[in-house]
Protein backbone atom coordinates (compact mmCIF):
# COMPACT_ATOMS: atom_id res chain seq x y z
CA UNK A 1 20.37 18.72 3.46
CA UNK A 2 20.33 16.41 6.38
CA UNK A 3 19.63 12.74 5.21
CA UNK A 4 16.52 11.00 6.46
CA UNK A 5 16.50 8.06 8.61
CA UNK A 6 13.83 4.86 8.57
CA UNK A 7 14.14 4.11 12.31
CA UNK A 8 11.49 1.53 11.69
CA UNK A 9 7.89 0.45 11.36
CA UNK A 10 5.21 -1.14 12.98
CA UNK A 11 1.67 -2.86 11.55
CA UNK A 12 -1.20 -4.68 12.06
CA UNK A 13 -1.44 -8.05 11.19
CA UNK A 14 -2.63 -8.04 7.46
CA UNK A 15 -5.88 -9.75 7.26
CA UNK A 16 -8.14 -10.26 4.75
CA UNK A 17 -11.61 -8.14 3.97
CA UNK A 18 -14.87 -9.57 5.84
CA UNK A 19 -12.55 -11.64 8.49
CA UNK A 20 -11.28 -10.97 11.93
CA UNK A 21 -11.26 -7.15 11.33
CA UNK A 22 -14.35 -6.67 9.90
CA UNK A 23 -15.84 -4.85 13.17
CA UNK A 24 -12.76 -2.53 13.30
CA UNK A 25 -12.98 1.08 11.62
CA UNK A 26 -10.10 2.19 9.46
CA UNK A 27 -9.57 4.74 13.33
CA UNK A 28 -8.98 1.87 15.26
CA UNK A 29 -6.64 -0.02 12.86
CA UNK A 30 -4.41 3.32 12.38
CA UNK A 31 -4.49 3.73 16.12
CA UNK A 32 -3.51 0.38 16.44
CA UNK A 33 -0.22 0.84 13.82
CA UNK A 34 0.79 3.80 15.52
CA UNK A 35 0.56 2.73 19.25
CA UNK A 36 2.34 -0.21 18.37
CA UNK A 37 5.02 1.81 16.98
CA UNK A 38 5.63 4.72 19.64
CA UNK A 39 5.79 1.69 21.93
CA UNK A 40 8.50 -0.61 20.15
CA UNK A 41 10.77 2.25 19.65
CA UNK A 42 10.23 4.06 23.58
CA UNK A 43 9.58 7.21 21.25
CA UNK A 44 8.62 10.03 23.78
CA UNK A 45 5.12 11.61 21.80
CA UNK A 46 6.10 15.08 22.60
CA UNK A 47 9.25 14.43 20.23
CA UNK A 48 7.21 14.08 17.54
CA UNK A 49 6.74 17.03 14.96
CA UNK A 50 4.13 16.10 11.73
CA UNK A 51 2.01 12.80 10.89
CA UNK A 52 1.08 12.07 7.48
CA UNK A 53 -1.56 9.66 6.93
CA UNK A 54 -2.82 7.92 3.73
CA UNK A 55 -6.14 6.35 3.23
CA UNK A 56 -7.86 5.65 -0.39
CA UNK A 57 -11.49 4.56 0.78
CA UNK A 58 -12.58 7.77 1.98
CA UNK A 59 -14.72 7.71 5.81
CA UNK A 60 -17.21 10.08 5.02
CA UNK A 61 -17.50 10.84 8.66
CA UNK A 62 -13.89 11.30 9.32
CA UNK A 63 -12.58 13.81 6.99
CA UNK A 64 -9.11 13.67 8.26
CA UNK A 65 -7.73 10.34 9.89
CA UNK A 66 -4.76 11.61 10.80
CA UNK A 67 -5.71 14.63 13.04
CA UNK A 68 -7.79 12.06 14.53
CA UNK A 69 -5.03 9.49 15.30
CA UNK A 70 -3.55 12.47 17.22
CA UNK A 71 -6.77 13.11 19.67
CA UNK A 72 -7.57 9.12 20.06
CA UNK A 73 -3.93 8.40 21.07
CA UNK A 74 -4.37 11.47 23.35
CA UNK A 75 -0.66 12.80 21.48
CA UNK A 76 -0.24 16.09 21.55
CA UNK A 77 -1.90 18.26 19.82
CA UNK A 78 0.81 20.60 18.33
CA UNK A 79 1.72 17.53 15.99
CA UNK A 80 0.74 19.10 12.50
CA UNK A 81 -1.28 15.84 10.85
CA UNK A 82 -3.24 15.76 7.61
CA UNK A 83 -4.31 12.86 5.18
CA UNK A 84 -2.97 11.55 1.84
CA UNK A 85 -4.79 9.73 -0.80
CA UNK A 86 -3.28 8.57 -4.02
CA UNK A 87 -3.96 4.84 -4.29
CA UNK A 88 -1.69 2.52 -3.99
CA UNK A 89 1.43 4.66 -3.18
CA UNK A 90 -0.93 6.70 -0.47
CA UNK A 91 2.01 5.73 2.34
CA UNK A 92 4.64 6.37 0.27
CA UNK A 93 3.27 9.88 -0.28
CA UNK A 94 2.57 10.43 3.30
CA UNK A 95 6.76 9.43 3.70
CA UNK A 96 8.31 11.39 0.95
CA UNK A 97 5.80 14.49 2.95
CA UNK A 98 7.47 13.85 5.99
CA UNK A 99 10.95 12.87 4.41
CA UNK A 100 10.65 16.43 2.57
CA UNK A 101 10.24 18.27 5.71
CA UNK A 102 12.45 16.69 7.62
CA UNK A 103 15.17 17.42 4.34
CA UNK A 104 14.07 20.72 4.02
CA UNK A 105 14.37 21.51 8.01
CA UNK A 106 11.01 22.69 9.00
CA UNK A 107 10.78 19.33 11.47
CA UNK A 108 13.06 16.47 13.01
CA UNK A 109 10.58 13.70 13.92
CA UNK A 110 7.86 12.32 11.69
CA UNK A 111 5.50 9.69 10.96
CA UNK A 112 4.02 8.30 8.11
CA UNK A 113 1.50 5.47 7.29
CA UNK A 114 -1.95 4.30 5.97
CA UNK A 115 -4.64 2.32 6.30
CA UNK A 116 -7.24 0.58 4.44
CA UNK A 117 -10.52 -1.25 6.35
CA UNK A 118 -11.66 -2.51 3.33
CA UNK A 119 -14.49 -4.83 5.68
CA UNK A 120 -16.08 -1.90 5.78
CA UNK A 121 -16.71 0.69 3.30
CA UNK A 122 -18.99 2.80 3.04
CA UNK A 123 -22.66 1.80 2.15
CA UNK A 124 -23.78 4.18 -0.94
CA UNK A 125 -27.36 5.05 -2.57
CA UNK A 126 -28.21 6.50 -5.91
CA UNK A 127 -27.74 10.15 -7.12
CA UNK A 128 -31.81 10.06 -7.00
CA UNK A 129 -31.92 8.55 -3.45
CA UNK A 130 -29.38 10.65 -1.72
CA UNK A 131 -30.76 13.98 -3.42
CA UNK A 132 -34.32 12.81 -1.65
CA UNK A 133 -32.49 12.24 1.33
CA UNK A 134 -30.86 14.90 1.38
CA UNK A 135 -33.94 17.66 0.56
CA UNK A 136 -35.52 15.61 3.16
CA UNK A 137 -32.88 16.88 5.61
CA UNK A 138 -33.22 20.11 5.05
CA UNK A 139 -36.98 20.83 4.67
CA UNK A 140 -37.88 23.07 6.77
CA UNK A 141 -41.19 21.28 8.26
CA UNK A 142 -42.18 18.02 9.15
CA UNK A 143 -45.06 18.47 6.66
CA UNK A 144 -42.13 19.38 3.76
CA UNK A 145 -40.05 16.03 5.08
CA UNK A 146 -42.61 14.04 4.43
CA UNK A 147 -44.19 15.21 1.37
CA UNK A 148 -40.67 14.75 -0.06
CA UNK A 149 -40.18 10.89 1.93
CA UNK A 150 -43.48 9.83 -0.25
CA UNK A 151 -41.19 10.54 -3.14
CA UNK A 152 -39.40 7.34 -2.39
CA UNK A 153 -39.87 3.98 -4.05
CA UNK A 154 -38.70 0.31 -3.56
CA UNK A 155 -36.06 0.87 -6.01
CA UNK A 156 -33.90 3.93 -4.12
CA UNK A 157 -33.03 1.58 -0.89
CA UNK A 158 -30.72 -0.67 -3.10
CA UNK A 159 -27.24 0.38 -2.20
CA UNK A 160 -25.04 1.36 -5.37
CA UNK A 161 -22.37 -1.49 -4.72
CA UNK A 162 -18.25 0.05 -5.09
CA UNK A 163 -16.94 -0.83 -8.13
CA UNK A 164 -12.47 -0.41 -8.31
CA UNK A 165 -13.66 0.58 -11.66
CA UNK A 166 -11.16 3.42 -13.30
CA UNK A 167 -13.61 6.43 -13.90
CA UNK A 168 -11.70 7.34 -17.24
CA UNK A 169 -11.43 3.67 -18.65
CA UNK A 170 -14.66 2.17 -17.12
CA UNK A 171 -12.15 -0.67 -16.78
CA UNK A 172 -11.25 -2.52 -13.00
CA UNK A 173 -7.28 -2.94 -12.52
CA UNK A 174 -7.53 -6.57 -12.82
CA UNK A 175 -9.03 -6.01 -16.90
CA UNK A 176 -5.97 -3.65 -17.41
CA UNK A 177 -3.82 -6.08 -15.72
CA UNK A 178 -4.93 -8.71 -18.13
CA UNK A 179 -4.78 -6.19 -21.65
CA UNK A 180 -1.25 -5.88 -20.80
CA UNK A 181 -0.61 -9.44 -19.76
CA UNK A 182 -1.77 -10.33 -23.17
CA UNK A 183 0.08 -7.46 -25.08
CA UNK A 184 3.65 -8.70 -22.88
CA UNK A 185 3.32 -12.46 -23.74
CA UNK A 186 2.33 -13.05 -19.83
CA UNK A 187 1.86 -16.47 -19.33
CA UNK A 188 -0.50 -18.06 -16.37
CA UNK A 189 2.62 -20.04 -15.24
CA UNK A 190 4.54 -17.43 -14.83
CA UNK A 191 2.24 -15.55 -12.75
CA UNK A 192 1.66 -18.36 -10.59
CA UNK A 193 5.39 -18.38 -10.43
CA UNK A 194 5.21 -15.31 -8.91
CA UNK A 195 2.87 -16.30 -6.33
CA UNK A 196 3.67 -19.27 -4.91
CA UNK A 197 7.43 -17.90 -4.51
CA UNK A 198 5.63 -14.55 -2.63
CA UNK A 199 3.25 -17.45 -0.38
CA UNK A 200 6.44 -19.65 0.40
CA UNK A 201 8.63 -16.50 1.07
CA UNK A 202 6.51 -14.95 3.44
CA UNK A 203 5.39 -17.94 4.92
CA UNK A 204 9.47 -18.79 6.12
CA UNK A 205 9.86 -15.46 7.12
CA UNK A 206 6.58 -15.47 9.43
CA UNK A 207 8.34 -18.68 10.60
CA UNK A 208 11.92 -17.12 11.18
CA UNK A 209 10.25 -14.02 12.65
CA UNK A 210 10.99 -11.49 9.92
CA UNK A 211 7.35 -11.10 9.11
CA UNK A 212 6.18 -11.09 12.34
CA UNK A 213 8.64 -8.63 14.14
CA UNK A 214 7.19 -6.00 12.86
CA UNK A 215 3.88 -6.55 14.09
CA UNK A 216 1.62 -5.62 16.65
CA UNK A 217 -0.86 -8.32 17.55
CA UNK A 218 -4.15 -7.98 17.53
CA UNK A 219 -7.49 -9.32 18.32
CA UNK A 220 -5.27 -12.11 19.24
CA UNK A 221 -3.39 -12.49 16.12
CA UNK A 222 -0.10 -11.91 15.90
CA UNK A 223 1.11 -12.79 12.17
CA UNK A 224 -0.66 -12.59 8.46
CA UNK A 225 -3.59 -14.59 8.14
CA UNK A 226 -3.76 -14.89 3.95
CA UNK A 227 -0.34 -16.76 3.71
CA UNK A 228 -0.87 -19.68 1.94
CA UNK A 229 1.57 -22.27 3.98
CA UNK A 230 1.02 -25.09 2.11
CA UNK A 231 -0.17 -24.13 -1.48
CA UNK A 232 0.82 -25.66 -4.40
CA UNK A 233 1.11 -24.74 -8.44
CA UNK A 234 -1.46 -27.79 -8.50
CA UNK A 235 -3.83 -26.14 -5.82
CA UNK A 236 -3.41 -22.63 -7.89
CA UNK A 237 -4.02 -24.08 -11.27
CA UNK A 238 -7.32 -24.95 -9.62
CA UNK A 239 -8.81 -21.93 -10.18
CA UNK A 240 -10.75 -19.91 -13.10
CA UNK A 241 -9.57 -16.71 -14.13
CA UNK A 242 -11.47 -13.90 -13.25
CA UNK A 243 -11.29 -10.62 -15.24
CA UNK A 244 -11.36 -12.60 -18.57
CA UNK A 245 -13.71 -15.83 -18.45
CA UNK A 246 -13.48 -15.88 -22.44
CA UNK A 247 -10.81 -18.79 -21.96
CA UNK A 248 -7.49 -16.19 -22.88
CA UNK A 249 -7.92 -14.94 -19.06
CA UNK A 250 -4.88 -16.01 -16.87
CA UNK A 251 -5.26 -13.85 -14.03
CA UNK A 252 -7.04 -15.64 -10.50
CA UNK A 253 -7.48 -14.64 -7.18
CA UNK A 254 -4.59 -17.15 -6.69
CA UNK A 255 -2.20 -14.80 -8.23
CA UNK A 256 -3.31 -11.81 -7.09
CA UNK A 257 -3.53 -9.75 -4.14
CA UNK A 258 -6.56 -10.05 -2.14
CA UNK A 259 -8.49 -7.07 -0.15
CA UNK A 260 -7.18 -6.74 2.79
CA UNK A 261 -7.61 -5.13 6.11
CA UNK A 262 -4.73 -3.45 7.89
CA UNK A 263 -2.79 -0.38 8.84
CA UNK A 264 1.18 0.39 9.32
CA UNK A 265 3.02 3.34 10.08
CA UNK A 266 6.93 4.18 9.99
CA UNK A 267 8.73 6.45 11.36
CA UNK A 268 11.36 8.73 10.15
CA UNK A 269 13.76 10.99 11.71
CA UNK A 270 16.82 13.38 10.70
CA UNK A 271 20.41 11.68 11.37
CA UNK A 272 21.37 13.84 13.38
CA UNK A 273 18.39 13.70 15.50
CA UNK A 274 18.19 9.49 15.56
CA UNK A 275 21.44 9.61 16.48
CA UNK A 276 21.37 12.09 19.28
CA UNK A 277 18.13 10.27 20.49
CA UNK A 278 20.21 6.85 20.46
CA UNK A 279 18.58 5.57 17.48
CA UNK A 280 20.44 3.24 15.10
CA UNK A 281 18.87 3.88 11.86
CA UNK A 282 17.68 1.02 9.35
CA UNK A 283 18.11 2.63 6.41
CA UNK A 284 18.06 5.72 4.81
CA UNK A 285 15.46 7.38 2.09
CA UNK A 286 18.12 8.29 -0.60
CA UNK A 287 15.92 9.20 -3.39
CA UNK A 288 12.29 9.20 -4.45
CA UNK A 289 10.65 9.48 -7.94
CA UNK A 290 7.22 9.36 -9.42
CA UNK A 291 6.11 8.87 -12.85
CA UNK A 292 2.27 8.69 -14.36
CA UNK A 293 1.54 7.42 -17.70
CA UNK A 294 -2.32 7.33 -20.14
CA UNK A 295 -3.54 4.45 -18.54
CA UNK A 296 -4.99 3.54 -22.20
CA UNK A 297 -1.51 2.70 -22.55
CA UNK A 298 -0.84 0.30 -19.48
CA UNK A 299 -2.74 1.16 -15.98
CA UNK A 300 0.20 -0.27 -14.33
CA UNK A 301 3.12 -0.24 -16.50
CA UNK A 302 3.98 3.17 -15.19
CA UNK A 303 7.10 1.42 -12.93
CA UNK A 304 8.93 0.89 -16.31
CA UNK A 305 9.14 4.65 -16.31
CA UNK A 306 9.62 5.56 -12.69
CA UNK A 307 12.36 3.00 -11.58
CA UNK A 308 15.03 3.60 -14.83
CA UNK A 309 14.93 7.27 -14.20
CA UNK A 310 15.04 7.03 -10.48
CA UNK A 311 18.23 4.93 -10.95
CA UNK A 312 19.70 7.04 -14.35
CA UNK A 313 19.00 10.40 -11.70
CA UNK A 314 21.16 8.66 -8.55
CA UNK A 315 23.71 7.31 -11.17
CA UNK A 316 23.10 3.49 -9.89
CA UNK A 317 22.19 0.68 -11.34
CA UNK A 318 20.22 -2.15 -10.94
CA UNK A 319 22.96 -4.77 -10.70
CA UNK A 320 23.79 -2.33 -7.22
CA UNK A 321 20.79 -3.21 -5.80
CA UNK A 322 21.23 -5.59 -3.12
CA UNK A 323 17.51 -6.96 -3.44
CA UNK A 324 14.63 -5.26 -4.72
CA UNK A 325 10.93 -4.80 -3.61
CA UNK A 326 8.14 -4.87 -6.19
CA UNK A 327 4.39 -4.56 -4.49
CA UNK A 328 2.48 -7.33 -5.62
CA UNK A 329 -0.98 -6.02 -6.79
CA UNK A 330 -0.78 -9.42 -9.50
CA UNK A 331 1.25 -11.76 -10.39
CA UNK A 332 1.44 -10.80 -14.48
CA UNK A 333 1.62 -6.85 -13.60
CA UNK A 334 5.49 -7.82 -11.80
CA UNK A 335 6.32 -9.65 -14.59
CA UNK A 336 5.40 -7.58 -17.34
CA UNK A 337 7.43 -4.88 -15.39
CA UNK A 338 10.34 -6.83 -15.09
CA UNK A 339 10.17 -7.36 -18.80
CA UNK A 340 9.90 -3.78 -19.51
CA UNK A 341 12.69 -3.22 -17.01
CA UNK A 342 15.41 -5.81 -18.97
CA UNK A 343 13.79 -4.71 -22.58
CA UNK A 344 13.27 -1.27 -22.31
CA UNK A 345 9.98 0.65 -22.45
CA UNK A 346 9.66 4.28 -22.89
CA UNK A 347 12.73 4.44 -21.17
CA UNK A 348 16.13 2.89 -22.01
CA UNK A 349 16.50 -1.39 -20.82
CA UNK A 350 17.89 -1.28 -16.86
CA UNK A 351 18.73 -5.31 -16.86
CA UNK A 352 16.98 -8.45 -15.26
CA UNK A 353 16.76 -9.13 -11.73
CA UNK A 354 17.95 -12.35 -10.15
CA UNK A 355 14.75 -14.28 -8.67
CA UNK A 356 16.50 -13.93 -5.47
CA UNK A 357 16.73 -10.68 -4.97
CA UNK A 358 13.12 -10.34 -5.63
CA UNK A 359 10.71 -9.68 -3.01
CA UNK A 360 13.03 -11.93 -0.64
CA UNK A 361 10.21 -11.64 2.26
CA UNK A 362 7.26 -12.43 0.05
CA UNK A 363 5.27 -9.59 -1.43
CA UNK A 364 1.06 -8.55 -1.48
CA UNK A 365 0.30 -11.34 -2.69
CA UNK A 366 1.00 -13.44 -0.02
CA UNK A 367 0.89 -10.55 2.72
CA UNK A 368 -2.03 -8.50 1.67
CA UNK A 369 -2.58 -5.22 0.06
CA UNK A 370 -4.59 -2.89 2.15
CA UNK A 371 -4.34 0.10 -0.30
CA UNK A 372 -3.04 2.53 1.65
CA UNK A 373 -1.18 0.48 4.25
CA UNK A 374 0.96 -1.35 1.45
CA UNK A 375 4.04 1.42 0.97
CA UNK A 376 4.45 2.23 4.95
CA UNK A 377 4.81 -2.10 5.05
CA UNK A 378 7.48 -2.14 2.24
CA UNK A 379 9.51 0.10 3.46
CA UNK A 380 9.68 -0.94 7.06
CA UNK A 381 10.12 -4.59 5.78
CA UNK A 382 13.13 -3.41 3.08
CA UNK A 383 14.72 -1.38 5.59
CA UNK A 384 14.53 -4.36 8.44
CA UNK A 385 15.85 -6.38 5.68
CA UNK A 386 18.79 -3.82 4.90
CA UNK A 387 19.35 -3.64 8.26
CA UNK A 388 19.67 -7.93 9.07
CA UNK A 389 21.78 -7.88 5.96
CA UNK A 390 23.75 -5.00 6.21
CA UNK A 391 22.86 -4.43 2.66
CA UNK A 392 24.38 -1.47 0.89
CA UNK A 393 20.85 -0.58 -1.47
CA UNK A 394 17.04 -1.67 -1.69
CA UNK A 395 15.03 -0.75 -4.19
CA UNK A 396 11.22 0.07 -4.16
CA UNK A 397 8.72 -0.34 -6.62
CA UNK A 398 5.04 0.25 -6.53
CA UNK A 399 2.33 0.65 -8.98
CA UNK A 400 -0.77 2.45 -8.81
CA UNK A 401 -4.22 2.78 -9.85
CA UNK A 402 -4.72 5.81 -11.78
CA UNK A 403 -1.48 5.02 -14.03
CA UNK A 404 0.91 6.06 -11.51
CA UNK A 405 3.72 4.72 -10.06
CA UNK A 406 6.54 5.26 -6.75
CA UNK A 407 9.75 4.00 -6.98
CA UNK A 408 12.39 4.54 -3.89
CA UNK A 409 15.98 3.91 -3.00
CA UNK A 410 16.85 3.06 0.31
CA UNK A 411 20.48 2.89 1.25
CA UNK A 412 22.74 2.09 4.58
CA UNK A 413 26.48 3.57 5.05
């Protein structure tokens, strides 16, 4: 099978939910990403076979985003594009889609992405107010629609607000993030650790122009907005935790990812195609694997499954990795993976990994995490960052909501 090649990625500026993207749909973001991308690479549209497209807060009036990216960008329309949604590892979905195809030989050129306007979601009403509205809609007489509009009271035009609740636990990631915080031995220092390494990372590679390379500006910004430059453990220890308030909480919003607004989109290629095109590649996808888990037993411990069998099925280990990604969704749900990683959970101890060869950019934390956007970022900034470094293997690690989990190996010749 022909291997497949991470030319390279391009993004929106990550910014966080209710700010300078708030008037932007989740359309114009993804446009945006994509635009930003055919132009930094000179990539000729007609060259370009399938789009994938992940998205977890669902547009009720656009069904399928990516079809749509196709018409607004005026691409052609013989590009086969269709939507993904699985959380948290929606992108990395929409790339192992693409990645398959382009393995299996049905196409050469693909792109993959996501994107998550999380400014504006949409606005939702009771079962009993949207079954009015809804009979109102389709009675058949103005005398029908408004015998059945008198049916309304004071109480139906409340808006139902969205919970990130779990529908099987009743639970929001950030109470399972702090059950198994407790049940590790997570401590609030450690998480906050965590995050001020992910703020200060990012915020020297923003400076260097790491970060910021793979960005399209917009709206007249041209870099993350939610990196903390200057924060402190003294600044972070500032704040209450907020899933637990019972005084054994140790999760904040200061180690945790924040909502975010923001789209990217990477693009992926056979080698033999990149390099007849005159494409150097960044890296290549060398293998994926996914695991899921009862989230009863951990909503996000399901990495400790998918990254020691991705690396007992390639026959590497983690000691090959030249640096390793782990998504950031908090602070204590990286390090209660990294101690199920070096002590063995369901699956057999893999080691420890070096502080520096963790998240050596910064992570979500310090980036953002717009759900869908966050696996189409990662691997455009591991494979840049294989690429600078002329690293031999990455690693990729990303939880999910749901109890699921992605874990990838990127690799370079």
């Amino acid at each position: 099978m022909p291997r497949v090649a991470i030319i390279g990625g391009m993004r929106t500026p990550f910014v966080k939910a209710g700010g300078a993207f708030r008037d932007l749909t989740p359309l114009q973001l993804s446009t945006h990403a994509v635009r930003g991308m055919l132009d930094r690479f000179g990539l000729d549209p007609l060259k370009v076979d399938q789009l994938v497209w992940g998205r977890v807060l669902h547009d009720p009036f656009v069904s399928n985003p990516a079809r749509e990216i196709v018409f607004e960008l005026e691409l052609p329309s013989s590009i086969r594009a269709y939507m993904v949604s699985n959380n948290c590892i929606s992108s990395i979905h929409a790339a192992t889609d693409v990645a398959d195809a382009i393995a299996l030989g049905r196409i050469e050129v693909g792109i993959a992405g996501g994107v998550e306007a999380m400014s504006s979601v949409p606005v939702l009403f009771g079962r009993e107010a949207s079954a009015i509205f809804l009979q109102t809609a389709m009675a058949r007489s103005k005398k029908d629609r408004l015998r059945t509009l008198l049916k309304l009271r004071p109480k139906h035009f409340f808006p139902v607000p969205l919970a990130f609740k779990e529908p099987s636990t009743g639970l929001s990631m950030g109470e399972h993030a702090e059950i198994s915080a407790k049940e590790w031995g997570i401590t609030r220092e450690e998480q906050d650790d965590i995050a001020l390494r992910s703020h200060r990372r990012a915020a020297e590679a923003t400076r260097d122009g790491r970060l910021t390379a793979e960005i399209a500006p917009l709206k007249g910004i041209g870099q993350d907005t939610i990196i903390r430059h200057d924060t402190t453990r003294e600044k972070m220890a500032i704040l209450r935790p907020v899933f637990d308030r019972s005084g054994q909480g140790t999760i904040t919003a200061a180690n945790s990812s924040p909502l975010t607004d923001g789209a990217a989109a990477v693009l992926l290629m056979s080698e033999e195609r990149a390099r007849a095109e005159g494409y150097e590649p960044a890296a290549f996808i060398k293998a994926v694997e996914y695991a899921a888990i009862d989230p009863k037993d951990g909503l996000l411990m399901a990495p400790a499954l998918s990254v020691p069998r991705l690396l007992r099925r390639t026959g590497l280990t983690l000691a090959e990795m030249d640096f390793v990604e782990v998504h950031e969704a908090f602070g204590a749900q990286v390090a209660f993976n990294l101690a199920a990683w070096k002590k063995g959970w369901r699956e057999e101890a893999i080691g420890e990994i070096p502080p520096e060869k963790l998240n050596p950019l910064g992570s979500s934390i310090a980036v953002g995490h717009p759900f869908a956007a966050t696996g189409a970022r990662i691997l455009t900034t591991a494979a840049n960052e294989m690429k600078r470094r002329d690293a031999r293997y990455a690693l990729i690690s990303i939880c999910a909501a749901g109890a699921m989990a992605a874990a990838v190996i990127l690799e370079r010749p």
